[in-house]
Protein backbone atom coordinates (compact mmCIF):
# COMPACT_ATOMS: atom_id res chain seq x y z
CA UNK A 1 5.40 -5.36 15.32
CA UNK A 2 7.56 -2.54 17.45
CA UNK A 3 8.60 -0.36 14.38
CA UNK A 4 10.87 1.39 16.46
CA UNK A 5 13.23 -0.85 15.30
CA UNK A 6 12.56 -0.76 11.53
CA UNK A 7 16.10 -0.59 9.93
CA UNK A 8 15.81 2.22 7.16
CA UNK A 9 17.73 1.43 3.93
CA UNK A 10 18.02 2.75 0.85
CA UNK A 11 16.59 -0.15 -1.59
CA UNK A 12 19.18 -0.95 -4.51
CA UNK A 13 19.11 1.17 -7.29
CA UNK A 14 16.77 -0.67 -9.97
CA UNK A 15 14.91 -2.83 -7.25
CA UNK A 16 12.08 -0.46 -8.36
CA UNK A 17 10.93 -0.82 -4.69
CA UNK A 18 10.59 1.95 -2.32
CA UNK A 19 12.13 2.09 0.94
CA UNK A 20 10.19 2.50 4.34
CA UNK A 21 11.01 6.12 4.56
CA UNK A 22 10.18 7.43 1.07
CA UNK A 23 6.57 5.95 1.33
CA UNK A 24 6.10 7.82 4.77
CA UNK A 25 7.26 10.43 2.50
CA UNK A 26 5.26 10.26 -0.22
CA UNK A 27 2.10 9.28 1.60
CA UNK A 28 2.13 11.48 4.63
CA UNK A 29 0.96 8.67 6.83
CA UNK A 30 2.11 8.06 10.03
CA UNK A 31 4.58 5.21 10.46
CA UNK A 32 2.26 3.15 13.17
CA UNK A 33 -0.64 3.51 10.53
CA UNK A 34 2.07 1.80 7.72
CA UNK A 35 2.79 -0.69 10.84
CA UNK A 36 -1.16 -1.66 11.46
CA UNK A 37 -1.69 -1.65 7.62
CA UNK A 38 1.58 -4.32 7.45
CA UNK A 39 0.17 -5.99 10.62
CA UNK A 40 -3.63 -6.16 8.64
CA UNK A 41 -1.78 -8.02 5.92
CA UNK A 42 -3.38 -5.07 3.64
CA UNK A 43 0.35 -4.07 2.57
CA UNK A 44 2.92 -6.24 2.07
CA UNK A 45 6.25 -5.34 1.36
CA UNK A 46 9.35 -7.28 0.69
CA UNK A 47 11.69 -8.18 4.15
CA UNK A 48 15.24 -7.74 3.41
CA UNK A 49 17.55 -8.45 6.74
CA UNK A 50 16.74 -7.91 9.85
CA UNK A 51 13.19 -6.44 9.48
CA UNK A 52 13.70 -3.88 6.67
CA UNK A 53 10.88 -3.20 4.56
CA UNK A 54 10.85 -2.50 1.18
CA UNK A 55 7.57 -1.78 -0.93
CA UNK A 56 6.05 -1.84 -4.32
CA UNK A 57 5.96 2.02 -6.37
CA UNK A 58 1.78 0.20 -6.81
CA UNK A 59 1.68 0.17 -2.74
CA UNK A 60 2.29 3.78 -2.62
CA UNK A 61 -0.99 4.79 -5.40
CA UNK A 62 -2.89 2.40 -2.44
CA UNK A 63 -1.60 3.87 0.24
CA UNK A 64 -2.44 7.53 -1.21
CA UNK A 65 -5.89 6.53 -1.63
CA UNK A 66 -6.85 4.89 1.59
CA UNK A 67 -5.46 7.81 3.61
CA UNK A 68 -7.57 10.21 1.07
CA UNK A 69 -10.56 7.82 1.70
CA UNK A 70 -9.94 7.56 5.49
CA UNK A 71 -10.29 11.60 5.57
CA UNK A 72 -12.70 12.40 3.62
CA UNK A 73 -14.98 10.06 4.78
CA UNK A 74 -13.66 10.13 8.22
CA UNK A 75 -13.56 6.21 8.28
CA UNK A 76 -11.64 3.72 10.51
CA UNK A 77 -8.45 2.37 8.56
CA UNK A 78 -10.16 -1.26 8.18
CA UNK A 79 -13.37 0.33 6.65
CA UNK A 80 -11.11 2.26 4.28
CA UNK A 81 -9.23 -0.62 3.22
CA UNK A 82 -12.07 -3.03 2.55
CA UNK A 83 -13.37 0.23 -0.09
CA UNK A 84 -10.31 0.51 -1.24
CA UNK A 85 -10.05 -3.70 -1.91
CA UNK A 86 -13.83 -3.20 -3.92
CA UNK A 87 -12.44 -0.49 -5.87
CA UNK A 88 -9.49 -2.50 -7.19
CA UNK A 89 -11.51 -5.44 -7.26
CA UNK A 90 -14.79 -3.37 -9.78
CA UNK A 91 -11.94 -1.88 -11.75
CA UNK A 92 -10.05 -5.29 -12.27
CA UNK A 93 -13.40 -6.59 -13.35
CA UNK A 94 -14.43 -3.93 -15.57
CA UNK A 95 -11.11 -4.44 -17.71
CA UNK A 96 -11.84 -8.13 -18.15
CA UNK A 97 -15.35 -7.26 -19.11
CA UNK A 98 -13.78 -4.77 -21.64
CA UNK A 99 -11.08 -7.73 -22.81
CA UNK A 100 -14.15 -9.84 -23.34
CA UNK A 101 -15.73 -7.34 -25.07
CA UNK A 102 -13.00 -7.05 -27.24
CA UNK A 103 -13.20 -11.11 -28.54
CA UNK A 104 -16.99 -10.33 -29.36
């Protein structure tokens, strides 16, 4: 993916996504890192025309914490995703565990 040509428009007003720019905004990451995290399949945000991107306000709190994880632990961006996939993954878990608690 050459994201020198990503088109960068503003997303409709209650799309509730986030355009390209803002999350490079709001995250502080690089724009290749967003690219390799898009080319992982890790992210995956909505293609409108000719290769604009458009992303989920959920993709940004992911974002946020792989970077954080990536520093502090000074891990490789695949190592940091596949935590950050067992983190969601425990804490999806631990709510049905709670909603099964909850029928007892």
């Amino acid at each position: 993916m050459d994201i020198t040509h990503v088109i960068h428009a503003e997303a409709p007003a209650r799309s509730g996504h986030i355009t390209w720019t803002e999350v490079i905004d709001l995250t502080g990451l690089h724009p290749s890192t967003l690219g390799e995290l898009i080319d992982l399949g890790w992210i995956t945000p909505v293609v409108i025309r000719d290769e604009t991107f458009l992303f989920r306000p959920g993709d940004v709190y992911r974002l946020r914490k792989l970077d954080r994880i990536v520093r502090d632990f000074e891990l490789p961006l695949l190592g940091a995703s596949i935590i950050v996939d067992l983190l969601e993954r425990i804490e999806y878990l631990e709510n049905k565990v709670r909603e099964l608690d909850r029928l007892l």
